[in-house]
PDB file of N, CA and C in Angstrom:
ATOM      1  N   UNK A   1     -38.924   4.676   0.405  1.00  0.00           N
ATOM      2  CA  UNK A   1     -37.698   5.359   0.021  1.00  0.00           C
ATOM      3  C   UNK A   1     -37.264   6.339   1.111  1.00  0.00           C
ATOM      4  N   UNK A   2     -38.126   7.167   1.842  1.00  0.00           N
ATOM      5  CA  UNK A   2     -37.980   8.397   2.672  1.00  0.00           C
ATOM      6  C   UNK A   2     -37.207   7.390   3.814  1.00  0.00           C
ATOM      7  N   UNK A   3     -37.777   6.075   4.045  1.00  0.00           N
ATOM      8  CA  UNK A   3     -37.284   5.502   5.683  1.00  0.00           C
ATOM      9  C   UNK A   3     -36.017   5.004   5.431  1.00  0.00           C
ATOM     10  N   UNK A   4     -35.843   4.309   4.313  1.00  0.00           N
ATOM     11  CA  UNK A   4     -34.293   4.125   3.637  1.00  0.00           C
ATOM     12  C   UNK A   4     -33.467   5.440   3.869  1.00  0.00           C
ATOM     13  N   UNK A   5     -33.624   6.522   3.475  1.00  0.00           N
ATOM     14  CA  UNK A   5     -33.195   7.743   3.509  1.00  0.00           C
ATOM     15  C   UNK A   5     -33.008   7.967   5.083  1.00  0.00           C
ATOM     16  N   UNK A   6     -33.689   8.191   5.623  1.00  0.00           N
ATOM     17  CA  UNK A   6     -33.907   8.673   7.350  1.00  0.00           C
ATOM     18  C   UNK A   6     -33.269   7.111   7.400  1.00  0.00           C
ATOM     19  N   UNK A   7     -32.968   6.318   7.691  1.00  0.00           N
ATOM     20  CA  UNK A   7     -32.423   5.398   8.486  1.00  0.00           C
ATOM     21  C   UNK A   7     -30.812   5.330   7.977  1.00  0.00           C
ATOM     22  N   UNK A   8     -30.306   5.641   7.033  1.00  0.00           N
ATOM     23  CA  UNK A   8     -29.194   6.588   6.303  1.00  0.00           C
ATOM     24  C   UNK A   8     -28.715   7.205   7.639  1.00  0.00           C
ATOM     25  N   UNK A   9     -29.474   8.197   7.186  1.00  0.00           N
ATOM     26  CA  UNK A   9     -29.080   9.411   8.729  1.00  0.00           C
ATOM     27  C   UNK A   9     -29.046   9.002   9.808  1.00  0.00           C
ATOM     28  N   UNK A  10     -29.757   7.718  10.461  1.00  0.00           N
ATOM     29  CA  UNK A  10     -29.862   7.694  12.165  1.00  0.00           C
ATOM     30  C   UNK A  10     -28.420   6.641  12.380  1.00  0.00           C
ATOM     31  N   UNK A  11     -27.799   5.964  11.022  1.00  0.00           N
ATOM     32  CA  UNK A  11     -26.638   5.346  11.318  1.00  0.00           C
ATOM     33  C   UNK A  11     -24.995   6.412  10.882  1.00  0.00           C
ATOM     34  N   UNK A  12     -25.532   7.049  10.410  1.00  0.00           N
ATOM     35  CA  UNK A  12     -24.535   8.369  10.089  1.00  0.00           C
ATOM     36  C   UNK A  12     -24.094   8.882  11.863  1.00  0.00           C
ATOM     37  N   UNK A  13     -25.465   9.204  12.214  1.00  0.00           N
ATOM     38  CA  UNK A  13     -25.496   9.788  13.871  1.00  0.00           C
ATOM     39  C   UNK A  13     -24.746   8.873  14.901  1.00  0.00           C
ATOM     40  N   UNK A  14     -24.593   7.333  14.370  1.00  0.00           N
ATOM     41  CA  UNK A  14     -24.467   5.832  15.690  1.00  0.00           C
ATOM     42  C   UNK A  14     -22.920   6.089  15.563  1.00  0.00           C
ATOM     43  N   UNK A  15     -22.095   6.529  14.298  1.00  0.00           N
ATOM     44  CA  UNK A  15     -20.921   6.421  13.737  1.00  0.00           C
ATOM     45  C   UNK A  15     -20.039   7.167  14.340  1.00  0.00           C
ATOM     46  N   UNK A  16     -19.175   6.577  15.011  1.00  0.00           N
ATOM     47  CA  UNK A  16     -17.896   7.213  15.337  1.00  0.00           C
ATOM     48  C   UNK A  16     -17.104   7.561  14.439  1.00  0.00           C
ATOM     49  N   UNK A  17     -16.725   9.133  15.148  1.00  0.00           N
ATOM     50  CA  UNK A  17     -15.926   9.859  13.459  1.00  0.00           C
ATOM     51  C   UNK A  17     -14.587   9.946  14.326  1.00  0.00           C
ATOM     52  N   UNK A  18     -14.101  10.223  13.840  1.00  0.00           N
ATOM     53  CA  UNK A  18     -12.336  10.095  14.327  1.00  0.00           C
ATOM     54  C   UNK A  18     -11.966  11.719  14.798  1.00  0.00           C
ATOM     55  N   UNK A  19     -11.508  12.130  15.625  1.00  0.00           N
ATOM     56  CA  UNK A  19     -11.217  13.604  15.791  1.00  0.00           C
ATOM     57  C   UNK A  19     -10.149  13.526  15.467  1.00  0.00           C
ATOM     58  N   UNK A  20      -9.390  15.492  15.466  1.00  0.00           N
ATOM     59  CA  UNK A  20      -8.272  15.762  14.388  1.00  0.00           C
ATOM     60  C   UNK A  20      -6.993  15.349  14.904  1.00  0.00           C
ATOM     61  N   UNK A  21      -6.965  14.536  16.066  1.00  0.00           N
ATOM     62  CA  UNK A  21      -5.469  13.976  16.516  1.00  0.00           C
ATOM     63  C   UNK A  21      -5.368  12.623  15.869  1.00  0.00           C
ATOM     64  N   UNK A  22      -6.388  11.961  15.910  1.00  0.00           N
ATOM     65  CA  UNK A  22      -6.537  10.484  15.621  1.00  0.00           C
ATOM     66  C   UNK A  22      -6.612  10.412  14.015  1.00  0.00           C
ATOM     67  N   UNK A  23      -7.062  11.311  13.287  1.00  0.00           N
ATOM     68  CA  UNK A  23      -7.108  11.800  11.881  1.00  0.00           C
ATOM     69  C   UNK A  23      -5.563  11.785  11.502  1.00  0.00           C
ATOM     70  N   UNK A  24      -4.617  12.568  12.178  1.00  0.00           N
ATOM     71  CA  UNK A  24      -3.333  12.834  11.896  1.00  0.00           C
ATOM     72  C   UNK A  24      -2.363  11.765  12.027  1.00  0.00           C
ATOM     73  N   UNK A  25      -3.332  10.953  13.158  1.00  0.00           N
ATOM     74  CA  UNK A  25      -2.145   9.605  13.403  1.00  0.00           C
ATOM     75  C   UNK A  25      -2.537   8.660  12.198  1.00  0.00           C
ATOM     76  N   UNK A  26      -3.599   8.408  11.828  1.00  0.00           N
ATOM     77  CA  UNK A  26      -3.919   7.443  10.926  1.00  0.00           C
ATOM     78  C   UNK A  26      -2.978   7.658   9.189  1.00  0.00           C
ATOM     79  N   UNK A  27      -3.150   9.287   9.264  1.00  0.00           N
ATOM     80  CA  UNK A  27      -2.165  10.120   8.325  1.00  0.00           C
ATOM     81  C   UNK A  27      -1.107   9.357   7.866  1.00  0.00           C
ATOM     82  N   UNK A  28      -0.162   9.484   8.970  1.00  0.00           N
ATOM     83  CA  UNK A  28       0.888   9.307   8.942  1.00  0.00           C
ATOM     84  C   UNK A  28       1.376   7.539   8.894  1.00  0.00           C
ATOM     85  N   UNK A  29       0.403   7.258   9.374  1.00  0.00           N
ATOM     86  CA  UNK A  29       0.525   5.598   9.364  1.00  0.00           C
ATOM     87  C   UNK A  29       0.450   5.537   8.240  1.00  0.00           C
ATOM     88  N   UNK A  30      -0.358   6.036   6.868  1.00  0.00           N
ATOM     89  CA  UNK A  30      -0.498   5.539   5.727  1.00  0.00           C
ATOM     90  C   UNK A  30       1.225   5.933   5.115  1.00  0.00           C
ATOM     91  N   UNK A  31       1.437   7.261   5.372  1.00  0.00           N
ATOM     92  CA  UNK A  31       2.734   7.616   5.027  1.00  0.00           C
ATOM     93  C   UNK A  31       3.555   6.783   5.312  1.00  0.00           C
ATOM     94  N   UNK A  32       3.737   5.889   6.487  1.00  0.00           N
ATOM     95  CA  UNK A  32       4.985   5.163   6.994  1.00  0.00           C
ATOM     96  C   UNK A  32       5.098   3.632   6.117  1.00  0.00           C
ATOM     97  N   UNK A  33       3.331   3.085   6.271  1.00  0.00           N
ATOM     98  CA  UNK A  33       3.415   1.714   5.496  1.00  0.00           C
ATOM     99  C   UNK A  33       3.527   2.259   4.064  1.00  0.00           C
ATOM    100  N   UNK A  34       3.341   2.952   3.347  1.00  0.00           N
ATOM    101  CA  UNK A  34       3.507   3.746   2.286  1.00  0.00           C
ATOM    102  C   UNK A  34       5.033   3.095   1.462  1.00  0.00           C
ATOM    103  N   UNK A  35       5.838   4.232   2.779  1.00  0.00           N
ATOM    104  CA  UNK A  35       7.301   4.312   2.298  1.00  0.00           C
ATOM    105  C   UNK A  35       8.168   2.977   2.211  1.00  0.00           C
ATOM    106  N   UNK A  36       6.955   2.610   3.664  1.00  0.00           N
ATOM    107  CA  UNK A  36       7.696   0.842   3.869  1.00  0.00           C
ATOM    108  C   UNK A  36       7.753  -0.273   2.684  1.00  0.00           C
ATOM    109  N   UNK A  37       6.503  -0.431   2.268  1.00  0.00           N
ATOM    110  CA  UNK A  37       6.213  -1.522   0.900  1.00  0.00           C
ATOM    111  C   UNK A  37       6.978  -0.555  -0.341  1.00  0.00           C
ATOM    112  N   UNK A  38       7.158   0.574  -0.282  1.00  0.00           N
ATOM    113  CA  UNK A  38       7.936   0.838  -1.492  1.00  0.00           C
ATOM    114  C   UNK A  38       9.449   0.497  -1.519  1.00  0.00           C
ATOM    115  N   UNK A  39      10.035   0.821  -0.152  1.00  0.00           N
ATOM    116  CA  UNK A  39      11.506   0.239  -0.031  1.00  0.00           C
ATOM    117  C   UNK A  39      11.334  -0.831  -0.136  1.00  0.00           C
ATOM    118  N   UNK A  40      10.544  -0.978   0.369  1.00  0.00           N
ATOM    119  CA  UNK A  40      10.425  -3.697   0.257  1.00  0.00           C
ATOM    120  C   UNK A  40      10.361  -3.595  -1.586  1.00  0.00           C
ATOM    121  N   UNK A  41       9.274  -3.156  -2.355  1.00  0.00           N
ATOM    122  CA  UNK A  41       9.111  -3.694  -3.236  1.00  0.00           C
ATOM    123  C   UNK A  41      10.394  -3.139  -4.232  1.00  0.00           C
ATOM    124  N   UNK A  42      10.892  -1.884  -3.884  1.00  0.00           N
ATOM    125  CA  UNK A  42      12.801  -1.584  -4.532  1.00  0.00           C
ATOM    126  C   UNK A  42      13.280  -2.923  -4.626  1.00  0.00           C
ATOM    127  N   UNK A  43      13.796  -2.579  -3.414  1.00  0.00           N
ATOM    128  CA  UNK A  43      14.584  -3.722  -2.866  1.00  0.00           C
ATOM    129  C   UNK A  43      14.083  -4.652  -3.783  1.00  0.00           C
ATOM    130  N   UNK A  44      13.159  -5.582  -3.767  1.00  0.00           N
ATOM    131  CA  UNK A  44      12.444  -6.732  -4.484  1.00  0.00           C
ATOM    132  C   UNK A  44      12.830  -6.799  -6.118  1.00  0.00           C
ATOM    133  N   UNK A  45      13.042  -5.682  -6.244  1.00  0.00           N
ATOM    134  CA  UNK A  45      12.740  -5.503  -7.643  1.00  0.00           C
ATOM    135  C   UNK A  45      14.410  -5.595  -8.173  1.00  0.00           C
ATOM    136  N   UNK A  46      14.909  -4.634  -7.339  1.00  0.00           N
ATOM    137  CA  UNK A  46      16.511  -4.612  -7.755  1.00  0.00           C
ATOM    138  C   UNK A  46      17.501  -6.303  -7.439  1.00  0.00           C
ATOM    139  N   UNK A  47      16.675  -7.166  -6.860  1.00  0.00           N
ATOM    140  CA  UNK A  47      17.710  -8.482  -5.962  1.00  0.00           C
ATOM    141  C   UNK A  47      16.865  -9.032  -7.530  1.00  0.00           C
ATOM    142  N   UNK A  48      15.760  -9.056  -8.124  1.00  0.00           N
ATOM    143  CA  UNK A  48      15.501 -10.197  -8.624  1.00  0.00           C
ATOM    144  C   UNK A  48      16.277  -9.821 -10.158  1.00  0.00           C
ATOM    145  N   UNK A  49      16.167  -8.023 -10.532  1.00  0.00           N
ATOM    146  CA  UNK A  49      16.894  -7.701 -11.351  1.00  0.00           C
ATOM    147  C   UNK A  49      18.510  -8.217 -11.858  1.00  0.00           C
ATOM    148  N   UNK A  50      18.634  -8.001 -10.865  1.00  0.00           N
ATOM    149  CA  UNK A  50      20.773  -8.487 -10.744  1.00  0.00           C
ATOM    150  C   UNK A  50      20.332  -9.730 -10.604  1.00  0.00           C
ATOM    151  N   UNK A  51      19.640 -10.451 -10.229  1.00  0.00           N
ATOM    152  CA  UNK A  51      20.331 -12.361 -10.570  1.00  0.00           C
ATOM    153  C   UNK A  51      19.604 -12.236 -12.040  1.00  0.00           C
ATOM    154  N   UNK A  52      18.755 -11.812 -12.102  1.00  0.00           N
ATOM    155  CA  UNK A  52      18.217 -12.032 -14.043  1.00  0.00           C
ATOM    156  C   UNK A  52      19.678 -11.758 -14.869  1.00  0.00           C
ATOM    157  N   UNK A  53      20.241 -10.275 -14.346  1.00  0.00           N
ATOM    158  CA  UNK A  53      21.329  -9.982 -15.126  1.00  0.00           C
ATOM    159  C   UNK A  53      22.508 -11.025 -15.244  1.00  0.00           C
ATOM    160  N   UNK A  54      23.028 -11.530 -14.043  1.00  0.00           N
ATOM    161  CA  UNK A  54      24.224 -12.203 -13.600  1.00  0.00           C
ATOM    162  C   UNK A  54      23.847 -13.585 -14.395  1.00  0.00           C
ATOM    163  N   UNK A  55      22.573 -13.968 -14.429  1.00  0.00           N
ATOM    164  CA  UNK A  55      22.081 -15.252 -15.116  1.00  0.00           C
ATOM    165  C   UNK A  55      22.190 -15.037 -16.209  1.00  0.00           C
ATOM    166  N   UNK A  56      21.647 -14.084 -16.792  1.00  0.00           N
ATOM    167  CA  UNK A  56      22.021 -13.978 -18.458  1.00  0.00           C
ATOM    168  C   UNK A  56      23.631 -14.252 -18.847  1.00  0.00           C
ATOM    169  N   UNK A  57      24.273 -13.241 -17.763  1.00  0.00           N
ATOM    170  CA  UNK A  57      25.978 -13.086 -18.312  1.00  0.00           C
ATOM    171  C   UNK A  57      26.531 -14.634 -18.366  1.00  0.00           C
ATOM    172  N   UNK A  58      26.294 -15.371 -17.169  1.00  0.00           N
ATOM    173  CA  UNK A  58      26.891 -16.849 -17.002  1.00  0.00           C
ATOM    174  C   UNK A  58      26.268 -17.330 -18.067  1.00  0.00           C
ATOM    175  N   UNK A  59      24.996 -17.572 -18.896  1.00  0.00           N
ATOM    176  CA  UNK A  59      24.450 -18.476 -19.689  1.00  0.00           C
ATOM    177  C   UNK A  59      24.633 -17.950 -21.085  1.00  0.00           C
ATOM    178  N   UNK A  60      25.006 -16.798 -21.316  1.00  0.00           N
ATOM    179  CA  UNK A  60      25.220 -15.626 -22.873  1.00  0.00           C
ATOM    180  C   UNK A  60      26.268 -16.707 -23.212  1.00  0.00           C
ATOM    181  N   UNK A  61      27.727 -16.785 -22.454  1.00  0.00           N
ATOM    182  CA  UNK A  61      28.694 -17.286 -23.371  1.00  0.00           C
ATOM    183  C   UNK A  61      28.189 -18.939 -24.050  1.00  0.00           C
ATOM    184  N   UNK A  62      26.992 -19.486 -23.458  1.00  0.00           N
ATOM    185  CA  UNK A  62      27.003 -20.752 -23.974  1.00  0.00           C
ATOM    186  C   UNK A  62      25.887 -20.954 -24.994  1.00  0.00           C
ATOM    187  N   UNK A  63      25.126 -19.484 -25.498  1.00  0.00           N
ATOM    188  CA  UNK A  63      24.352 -19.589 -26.194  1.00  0.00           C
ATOM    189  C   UNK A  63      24.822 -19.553 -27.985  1.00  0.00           C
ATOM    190  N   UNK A  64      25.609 -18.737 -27.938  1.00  0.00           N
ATOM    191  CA  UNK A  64      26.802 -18.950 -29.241  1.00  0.00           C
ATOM    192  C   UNK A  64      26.991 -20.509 -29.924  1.00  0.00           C
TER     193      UNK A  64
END
């Protein structure tokens, strides 16, 4: 258990950690693809919305 433990630590030590510029860029990348897939999935949501709607209106008068 102890060498499991200590060998834990000696790959903790091998690990490249990111310093605070490269921290900030990664930041902001999440922010950008973030904003990006949310305008895509709007967008997505509102084009499939309006033909559902426009489809209903054309097919309503023939359901009568």
């Amino acid at each position: 258990m102890f060498k499991f433990i200590r060998s834990i630590g000696h790959e903790m030590r091998l690990t490249a950690w990111p310093d605070r510029k490269q921290s900030w860029h990664d930041f902001w990348m999440v922010i950008e693809y973030t904003i990006f897939f949310m305008a895509f999935i709007m967008l997505f949501d509102w084009a499939i919305l309006g033909g559902f709607n426009r489809l209903i209106a054309i097919l309503l008068p023939y359901v009568k």
